[in-house]
PDB file of N, CA and C in Angstrom:
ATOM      1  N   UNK A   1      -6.195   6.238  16.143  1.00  0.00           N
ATOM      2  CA  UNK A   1      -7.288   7.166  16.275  1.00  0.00           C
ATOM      3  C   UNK A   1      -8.244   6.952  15.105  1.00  0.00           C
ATOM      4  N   UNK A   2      -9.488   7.150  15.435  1.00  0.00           N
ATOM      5  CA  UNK A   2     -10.600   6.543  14.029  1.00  0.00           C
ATOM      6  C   UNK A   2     -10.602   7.994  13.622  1.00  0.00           C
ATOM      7  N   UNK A   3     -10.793   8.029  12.162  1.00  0.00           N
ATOM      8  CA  UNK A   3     -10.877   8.955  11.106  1.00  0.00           C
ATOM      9  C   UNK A   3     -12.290   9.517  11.241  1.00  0.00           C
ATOM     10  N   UNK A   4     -12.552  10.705  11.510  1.00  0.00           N
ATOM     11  CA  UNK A   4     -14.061  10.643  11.380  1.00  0.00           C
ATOM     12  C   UNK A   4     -14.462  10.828   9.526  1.00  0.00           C
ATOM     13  N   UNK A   5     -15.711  11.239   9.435  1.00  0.00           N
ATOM     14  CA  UNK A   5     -16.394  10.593   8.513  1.00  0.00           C
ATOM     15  C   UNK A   5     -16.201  11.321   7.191  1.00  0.00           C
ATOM     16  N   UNK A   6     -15.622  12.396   7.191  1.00  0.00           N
ATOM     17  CA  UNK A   6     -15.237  13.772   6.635  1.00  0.00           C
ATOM     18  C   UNK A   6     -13.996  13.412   5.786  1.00  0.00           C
ATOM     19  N   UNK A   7     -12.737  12.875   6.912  1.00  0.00           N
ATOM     20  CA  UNK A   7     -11.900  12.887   6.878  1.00  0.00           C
ATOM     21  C   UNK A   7     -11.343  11.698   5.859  1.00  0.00           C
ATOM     22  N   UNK A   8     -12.268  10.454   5.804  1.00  0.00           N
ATOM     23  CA  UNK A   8     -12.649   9.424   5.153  1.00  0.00           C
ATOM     24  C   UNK A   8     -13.200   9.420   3.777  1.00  0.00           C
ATOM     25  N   UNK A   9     -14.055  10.484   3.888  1.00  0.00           N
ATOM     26  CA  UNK A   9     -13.960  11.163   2.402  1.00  0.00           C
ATOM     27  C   UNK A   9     -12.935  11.449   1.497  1.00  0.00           C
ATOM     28  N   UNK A  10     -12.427  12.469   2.670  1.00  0.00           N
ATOM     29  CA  UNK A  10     -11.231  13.142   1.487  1.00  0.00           C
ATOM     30  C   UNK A  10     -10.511  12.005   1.347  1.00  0.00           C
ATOM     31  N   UNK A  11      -9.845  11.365   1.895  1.00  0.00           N
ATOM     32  CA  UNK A  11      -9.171  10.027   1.723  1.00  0.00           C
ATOM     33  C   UNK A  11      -9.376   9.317   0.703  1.00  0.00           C
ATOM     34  N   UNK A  12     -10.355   8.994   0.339  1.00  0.00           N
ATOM     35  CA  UNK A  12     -11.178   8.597  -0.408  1.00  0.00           C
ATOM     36  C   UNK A  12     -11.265   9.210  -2.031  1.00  0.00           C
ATOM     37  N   UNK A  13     -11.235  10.264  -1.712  1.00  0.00           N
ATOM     38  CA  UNK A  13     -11.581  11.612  -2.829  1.00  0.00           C
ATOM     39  C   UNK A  13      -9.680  11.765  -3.254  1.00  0.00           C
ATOM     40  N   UNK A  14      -9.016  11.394  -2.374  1.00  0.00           N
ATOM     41  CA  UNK A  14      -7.736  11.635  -2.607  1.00  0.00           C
ATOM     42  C   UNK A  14      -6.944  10.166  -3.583  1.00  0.00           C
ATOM     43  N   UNK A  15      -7.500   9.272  -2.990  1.00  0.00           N
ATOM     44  CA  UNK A  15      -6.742   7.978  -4.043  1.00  0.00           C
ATOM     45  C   UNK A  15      -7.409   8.022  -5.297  1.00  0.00           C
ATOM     46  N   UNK A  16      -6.362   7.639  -5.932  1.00  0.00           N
ATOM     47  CA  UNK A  16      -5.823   7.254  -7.809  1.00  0.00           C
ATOM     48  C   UNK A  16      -6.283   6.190  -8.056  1.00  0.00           C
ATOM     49  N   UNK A  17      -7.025   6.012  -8.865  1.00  0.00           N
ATOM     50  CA  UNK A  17      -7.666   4.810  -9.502  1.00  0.00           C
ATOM     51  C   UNK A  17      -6.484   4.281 -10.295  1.00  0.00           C
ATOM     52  N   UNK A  18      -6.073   2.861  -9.648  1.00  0.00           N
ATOM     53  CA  UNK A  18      -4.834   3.139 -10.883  1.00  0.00           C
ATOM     54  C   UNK A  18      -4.869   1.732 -11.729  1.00  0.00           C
ATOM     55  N   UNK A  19      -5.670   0.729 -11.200  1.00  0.00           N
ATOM     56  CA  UNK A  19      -5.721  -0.491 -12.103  1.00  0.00           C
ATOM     57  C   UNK A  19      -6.858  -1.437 -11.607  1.00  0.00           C
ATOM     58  N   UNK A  20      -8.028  -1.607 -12.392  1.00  0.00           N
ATOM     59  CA  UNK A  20      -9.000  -2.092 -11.482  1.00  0.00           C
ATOM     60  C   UNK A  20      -8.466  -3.793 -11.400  1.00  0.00           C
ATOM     61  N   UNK A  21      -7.147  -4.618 -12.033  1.00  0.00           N
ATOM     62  CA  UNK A  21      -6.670  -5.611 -12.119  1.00  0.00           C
ATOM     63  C   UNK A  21      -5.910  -5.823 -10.870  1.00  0.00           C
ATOM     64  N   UNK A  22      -5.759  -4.748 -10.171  1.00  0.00           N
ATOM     65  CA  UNK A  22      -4.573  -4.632  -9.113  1.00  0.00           C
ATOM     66  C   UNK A  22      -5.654  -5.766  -8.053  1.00  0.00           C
ATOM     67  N   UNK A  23      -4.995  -6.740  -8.010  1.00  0.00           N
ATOM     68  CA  UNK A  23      -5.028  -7.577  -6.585  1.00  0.00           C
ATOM     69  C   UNK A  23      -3.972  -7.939  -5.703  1.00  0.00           C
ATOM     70  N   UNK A  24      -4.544  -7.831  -4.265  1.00  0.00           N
ATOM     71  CA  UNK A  24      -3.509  -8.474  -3.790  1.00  0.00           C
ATOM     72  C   UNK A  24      -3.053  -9.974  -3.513  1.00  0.00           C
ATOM     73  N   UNK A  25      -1.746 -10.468  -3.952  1.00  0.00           N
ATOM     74  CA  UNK A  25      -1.556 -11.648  -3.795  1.00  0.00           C
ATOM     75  C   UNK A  25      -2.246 -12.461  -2.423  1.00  0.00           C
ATOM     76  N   UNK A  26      -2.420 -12.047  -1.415  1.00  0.00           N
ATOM     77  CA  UNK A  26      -2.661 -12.643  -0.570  1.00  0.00           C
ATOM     78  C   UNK A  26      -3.958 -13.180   0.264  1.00  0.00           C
ATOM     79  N   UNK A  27      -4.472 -11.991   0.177  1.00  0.00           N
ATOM     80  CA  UNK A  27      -5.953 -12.268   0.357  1.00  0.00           C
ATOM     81  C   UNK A  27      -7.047 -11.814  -0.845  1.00  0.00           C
ATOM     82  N   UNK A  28      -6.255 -11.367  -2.055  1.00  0.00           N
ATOM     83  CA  UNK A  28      -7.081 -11.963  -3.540  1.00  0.00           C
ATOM     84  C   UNK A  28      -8.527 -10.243  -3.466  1.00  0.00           C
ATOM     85  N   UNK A  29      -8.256  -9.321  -2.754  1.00  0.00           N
ATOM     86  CA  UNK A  29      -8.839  -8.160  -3.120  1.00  0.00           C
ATOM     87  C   UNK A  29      -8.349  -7.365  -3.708  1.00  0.00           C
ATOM     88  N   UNK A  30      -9.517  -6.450  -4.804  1.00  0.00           N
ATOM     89  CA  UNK A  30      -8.616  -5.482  -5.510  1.00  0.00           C
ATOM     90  C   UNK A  30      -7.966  -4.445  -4.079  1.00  0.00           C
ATOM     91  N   UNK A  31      -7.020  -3.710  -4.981  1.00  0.00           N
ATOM     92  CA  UNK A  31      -6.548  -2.818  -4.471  1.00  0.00           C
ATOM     93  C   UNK A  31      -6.477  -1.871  -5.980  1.00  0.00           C
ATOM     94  N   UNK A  32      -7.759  -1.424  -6.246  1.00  0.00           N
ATOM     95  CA  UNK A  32      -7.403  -0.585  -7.403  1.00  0.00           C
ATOM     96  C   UNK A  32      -7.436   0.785  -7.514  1.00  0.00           C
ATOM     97  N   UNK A  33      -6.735   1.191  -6.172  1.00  0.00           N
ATOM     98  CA  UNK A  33      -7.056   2.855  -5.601  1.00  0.00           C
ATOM     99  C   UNK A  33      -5.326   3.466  -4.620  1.00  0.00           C
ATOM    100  N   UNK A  34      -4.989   4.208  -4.857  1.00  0.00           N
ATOM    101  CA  UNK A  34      -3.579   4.533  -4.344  1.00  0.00           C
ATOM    102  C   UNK A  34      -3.394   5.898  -3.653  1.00  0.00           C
ATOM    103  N   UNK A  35      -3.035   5.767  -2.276  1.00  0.00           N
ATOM    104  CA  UNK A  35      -2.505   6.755  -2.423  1.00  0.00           C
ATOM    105  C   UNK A  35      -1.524   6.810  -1.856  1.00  0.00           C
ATOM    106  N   UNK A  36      -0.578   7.917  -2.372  1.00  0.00           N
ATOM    107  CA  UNK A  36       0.815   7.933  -1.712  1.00  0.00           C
ATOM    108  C   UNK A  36       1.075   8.646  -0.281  1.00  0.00           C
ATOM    109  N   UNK A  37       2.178   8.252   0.308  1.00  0.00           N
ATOM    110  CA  UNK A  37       2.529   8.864   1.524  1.00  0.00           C
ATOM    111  C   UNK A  37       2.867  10.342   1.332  1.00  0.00           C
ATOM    112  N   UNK A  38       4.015  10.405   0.488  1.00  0.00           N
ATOM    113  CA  UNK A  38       5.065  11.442   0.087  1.00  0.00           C
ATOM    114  C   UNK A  38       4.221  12.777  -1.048  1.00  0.00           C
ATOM    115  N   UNK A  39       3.217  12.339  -1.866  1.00  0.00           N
ATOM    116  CA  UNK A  39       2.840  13.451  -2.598  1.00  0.00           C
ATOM    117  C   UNK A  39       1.677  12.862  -3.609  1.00  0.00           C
ATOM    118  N   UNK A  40       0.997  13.334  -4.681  1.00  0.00           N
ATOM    119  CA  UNK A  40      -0.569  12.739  -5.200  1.00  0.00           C
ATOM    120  C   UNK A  40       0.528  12.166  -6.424  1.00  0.00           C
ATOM    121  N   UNK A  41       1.603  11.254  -6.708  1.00  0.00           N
ATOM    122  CA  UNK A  41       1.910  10.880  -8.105  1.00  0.00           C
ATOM    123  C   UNK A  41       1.109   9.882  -7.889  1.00  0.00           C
ATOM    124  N   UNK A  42       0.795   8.836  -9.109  1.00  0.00           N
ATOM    125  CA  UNK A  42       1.089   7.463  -9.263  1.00  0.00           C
ATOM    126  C   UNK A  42       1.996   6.991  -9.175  1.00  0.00           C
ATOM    127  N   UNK A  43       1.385   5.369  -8.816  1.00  0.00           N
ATOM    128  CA  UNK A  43       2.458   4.368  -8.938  1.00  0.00           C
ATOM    129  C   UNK A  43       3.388   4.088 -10.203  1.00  0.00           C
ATOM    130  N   UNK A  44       4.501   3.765  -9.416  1.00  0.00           N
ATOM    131  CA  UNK A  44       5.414   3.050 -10.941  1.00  0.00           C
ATOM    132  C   UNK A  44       5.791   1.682 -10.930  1.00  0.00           C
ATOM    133  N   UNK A  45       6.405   1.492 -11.699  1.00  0.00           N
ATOM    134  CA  UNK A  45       7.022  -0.682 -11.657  1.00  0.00           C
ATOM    135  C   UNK A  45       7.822   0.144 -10.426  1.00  0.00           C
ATOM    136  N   UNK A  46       7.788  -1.159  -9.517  1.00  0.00           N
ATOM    137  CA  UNK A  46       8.253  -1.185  -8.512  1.00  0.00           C
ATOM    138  C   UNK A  46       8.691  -0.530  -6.860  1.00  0.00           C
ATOM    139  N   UNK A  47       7.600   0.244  -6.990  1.00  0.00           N
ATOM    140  CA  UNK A  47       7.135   1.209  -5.812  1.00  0.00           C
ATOM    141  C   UNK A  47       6.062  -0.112  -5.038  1.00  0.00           C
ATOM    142  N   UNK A  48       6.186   0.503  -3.637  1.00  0.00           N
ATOM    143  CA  UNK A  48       6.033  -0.641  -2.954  1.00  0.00           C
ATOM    144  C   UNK A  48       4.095  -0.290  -2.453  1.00  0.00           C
ATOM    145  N   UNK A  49       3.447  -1.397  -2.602  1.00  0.00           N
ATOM    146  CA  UNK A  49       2.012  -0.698  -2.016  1.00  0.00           C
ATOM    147  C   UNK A  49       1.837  -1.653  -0.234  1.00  0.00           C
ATOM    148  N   UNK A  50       0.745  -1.225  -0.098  1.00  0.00           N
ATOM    149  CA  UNK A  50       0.737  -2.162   1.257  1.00  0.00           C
ATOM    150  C   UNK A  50      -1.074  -2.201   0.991  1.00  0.00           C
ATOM    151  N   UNK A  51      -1.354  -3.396   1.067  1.00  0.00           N
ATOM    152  CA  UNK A  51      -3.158  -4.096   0.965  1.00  0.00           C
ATOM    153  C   UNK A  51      -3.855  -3.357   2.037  1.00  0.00           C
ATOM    154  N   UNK A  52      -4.598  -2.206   1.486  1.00  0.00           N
ATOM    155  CA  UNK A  52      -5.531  -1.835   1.993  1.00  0.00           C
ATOM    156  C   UNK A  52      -6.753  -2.803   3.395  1.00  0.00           C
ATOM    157  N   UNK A  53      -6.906  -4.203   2.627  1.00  0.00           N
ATOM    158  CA  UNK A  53      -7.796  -5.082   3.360  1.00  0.00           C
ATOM    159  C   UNK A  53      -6.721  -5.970   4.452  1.00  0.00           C
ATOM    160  N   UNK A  54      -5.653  -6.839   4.094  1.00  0.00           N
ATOM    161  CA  UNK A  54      -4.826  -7.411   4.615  1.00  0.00           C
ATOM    162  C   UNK A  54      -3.451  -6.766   5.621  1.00  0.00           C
ATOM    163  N   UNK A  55      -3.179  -5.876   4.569  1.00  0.00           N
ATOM    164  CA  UNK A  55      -1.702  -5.196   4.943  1.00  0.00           C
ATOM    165  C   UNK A  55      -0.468  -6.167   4.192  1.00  0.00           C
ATOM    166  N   UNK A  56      -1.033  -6.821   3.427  1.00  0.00           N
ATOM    167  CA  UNK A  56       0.083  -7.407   2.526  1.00  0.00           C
ATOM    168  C   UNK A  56       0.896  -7.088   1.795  1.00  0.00           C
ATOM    169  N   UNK A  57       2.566  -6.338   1.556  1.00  0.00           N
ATOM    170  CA  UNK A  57       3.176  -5.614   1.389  1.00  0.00           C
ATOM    171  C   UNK A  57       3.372  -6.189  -0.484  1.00  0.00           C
ATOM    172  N   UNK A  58       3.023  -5.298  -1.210  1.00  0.00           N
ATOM    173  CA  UNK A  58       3.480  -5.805  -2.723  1.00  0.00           C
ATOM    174  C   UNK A  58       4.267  -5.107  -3.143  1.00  0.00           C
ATOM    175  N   UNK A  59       4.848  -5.092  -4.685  1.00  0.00           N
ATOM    176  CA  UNK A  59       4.933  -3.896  -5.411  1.00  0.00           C
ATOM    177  C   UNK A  59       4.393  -3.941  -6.726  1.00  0.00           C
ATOM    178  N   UNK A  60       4.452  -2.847  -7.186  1.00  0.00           N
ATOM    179  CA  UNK A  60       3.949  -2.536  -8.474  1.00  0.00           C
ATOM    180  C   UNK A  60       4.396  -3.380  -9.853  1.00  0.00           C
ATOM    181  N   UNK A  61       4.010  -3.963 -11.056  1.00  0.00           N
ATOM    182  CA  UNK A  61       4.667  -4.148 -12.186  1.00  0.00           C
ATOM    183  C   UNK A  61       4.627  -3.162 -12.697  1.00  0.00           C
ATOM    184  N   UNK A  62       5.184  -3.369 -14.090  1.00  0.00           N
ATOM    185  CA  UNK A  62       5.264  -2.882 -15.071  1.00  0.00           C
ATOM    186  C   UNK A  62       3.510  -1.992 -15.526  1.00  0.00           C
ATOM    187  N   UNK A  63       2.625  -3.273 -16.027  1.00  0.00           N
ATOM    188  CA  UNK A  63       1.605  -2.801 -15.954  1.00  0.00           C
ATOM    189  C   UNK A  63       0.635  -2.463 -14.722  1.00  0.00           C
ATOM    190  N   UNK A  64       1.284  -2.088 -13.617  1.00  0.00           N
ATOM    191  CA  UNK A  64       0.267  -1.542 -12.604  1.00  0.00           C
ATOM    192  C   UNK A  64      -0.332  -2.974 -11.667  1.00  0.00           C
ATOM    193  N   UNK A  65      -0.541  -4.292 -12.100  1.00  0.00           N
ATOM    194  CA  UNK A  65      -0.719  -4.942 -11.146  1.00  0.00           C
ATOM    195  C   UNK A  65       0.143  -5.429  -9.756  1.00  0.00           C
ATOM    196  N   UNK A  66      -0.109  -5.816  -8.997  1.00  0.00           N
ATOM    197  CA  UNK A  66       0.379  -6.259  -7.894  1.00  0.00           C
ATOM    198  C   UNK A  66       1.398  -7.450  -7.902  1.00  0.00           C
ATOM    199  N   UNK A  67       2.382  -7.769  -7.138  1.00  0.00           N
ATOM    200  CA  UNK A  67       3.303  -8.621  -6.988  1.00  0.00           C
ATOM    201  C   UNK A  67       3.470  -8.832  -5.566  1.00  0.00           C
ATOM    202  N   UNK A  68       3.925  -9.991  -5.023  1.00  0.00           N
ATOM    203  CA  UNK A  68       4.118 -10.523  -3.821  1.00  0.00           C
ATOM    204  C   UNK A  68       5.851  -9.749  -3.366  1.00  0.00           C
ATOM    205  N   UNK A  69       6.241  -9.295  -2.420  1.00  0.00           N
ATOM    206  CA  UNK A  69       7.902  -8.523  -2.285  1.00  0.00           C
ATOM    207  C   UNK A  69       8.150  -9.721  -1.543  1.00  0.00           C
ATOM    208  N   UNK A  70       9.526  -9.963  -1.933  1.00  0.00           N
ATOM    209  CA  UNK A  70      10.356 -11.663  -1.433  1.00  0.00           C
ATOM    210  C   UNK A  70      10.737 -11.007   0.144  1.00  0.00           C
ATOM    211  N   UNK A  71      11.257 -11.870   0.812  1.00  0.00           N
ATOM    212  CA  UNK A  71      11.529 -11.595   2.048  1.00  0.00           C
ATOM    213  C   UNK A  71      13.349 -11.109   2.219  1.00  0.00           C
ATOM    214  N   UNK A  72      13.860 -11.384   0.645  1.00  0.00           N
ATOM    215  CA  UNK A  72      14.974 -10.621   0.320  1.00  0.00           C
ATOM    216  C   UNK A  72      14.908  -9.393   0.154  1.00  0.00           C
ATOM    217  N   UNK A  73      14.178  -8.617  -0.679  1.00  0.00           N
ATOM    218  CA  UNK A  73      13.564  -7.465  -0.290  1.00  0.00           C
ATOM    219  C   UNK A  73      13.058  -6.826   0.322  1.00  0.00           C
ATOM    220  N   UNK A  74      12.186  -7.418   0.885  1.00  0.00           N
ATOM    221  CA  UNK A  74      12.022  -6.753   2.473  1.00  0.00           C
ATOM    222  C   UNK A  74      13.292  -6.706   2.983  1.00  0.00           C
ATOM    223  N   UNK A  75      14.047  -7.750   3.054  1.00  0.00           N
ATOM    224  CA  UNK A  75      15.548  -7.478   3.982  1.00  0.00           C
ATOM    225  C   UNK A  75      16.341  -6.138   4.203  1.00  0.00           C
ATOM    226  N   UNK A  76      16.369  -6.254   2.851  1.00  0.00           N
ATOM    227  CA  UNK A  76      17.095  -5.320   1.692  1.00  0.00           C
ATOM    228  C   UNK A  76      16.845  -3.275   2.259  1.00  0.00           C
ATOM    229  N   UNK A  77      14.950  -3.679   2.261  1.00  0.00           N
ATOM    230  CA  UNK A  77      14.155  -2.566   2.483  1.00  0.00           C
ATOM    231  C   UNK A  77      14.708  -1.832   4.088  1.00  0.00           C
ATOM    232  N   UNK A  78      14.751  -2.705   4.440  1.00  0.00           N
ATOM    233  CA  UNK A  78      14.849  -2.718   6.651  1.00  0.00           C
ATOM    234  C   UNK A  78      15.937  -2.158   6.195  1.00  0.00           C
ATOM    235  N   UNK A  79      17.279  -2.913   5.404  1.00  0.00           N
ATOM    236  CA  UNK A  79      18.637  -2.213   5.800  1.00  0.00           C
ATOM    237  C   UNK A  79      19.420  -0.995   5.411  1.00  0.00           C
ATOM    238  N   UNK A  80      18.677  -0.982   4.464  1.00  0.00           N
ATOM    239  CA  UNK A  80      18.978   0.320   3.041  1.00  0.00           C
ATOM    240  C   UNK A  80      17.928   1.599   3.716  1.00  0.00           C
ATOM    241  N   UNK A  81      17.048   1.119   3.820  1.00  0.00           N
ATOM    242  CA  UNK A  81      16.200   2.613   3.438  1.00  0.00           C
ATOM    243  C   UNK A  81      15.145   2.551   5.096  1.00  0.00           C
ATOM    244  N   UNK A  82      15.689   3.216   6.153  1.00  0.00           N
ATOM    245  CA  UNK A  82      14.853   3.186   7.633  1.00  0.00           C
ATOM    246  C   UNK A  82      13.624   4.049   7.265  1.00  0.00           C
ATOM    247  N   UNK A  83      13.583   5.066   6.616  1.00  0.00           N
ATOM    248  CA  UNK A  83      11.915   5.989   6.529  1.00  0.00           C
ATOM    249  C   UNK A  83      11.433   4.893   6.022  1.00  0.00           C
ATOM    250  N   UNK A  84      11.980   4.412   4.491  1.00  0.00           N
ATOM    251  CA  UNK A  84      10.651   3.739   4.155  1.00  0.00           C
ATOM    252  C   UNK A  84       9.960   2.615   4.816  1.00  0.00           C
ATOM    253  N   UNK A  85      11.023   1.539   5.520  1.00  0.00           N
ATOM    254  CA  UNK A  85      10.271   0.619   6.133  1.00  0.00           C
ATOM    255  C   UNK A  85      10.164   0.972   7.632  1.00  0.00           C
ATOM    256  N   UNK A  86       9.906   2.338   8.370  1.00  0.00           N
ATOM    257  CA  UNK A  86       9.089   2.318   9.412  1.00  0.00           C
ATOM    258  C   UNK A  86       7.661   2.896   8.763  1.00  0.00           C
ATOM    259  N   UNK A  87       7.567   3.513   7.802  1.00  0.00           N
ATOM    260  CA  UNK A  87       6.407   3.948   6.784  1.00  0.00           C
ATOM    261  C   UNK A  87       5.843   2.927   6.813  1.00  0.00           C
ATOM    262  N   UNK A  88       6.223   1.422   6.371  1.00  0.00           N
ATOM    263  CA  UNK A  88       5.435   0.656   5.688  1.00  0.00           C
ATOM    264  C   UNK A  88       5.170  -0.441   7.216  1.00  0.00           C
ATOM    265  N   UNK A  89       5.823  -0.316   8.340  1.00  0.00           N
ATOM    266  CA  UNK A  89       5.083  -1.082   9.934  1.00  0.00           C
ATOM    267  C   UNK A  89       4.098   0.181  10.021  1.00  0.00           C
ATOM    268  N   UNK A  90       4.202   1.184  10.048  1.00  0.00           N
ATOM    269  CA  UNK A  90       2.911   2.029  10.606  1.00  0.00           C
ATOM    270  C   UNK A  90       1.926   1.745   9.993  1.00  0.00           C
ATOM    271  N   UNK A  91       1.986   1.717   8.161  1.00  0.00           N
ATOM    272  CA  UNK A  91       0.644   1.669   7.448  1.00  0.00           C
ATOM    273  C   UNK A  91       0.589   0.069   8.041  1.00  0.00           C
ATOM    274  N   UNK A  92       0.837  -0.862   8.229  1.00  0.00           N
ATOM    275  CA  UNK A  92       0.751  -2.052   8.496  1.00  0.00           C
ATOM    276  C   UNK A  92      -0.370  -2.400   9.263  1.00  0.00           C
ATOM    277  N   UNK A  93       0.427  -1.450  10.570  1.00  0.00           N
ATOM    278  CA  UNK A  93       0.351  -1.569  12.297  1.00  0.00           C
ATOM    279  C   UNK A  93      -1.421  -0.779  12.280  1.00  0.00           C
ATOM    280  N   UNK A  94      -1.649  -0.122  11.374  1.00  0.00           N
ATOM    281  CA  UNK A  94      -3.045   0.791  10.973  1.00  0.00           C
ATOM    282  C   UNK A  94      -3.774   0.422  10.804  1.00  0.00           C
ATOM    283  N   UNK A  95      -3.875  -0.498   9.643  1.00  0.00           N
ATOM    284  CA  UNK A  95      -4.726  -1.491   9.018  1.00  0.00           C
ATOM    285  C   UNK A  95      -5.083  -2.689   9.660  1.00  0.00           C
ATOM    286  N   UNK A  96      -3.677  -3.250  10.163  1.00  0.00           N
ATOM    287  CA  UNK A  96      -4.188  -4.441  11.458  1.00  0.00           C
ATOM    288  C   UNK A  96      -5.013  -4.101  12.576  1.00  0.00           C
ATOM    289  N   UNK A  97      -5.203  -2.638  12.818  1.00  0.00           N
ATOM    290  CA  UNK A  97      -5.359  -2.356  14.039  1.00  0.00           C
ATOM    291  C   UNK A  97      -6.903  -2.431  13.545  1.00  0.00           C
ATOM    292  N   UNK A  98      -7.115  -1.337  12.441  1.00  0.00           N
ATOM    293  CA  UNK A  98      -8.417  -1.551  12.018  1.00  0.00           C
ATOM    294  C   UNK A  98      -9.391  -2.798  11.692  1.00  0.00           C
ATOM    295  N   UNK A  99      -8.752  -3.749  10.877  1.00  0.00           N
ATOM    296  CA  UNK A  99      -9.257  -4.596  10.531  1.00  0.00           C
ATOM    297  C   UNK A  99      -9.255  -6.200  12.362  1.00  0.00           C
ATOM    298  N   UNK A 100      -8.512  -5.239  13.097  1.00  0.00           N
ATOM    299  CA  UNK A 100      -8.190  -6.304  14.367  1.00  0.00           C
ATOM    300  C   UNK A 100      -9.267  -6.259  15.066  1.00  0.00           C
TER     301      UNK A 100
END
């Protein structure tokens, strides 16, 4: 469903500036704006983001930039933890849809 224009705001008005260094490995745009699913924290080392432009799944360092997640981790993600990785096909499935 498209967001109307309001709604895009707050969205907007709602993400954390959290590292203007944050790129994503994959298609090389910042991602220097966050927001969470679960509640308004910031990111920490190793909380998982997903590329706003691509949908390229990273996680966090230490200092706030971006990292590529191995496909062991992802594994890992699918078998351990089901909320988080149907969380992270929806934001996926969102962004592809948009950017599709």
């Amino acid at each position: 469903m498209m967001k109307s224009k309001t709604e895009k705001t707050e969205l907007a008005n709602k993400a954390q500036k959290v590292n203007k260094e944050a790129v994503c490995s994959v298609c090389k745009k910042e991602n220097n704006a966050a927001i969470s699913v679960d509640n308004d924290i910031k990111p920490e080392e190793n909380d998982l983001s997903v590329c706003y432009y691509c949908g390229e799944i990273s996680k966090y360092n230490k200092d706030l930039t971006l990292t590529s997640v191995t496909k062991d981790e992802l594994s890992k993600i699918e078998k351990e933890d089901d909320e988080t990785w149907k969380t992270i096909l929806l934001v996926k499935e969102l962004i592809k849809g948009r950017n599709g």
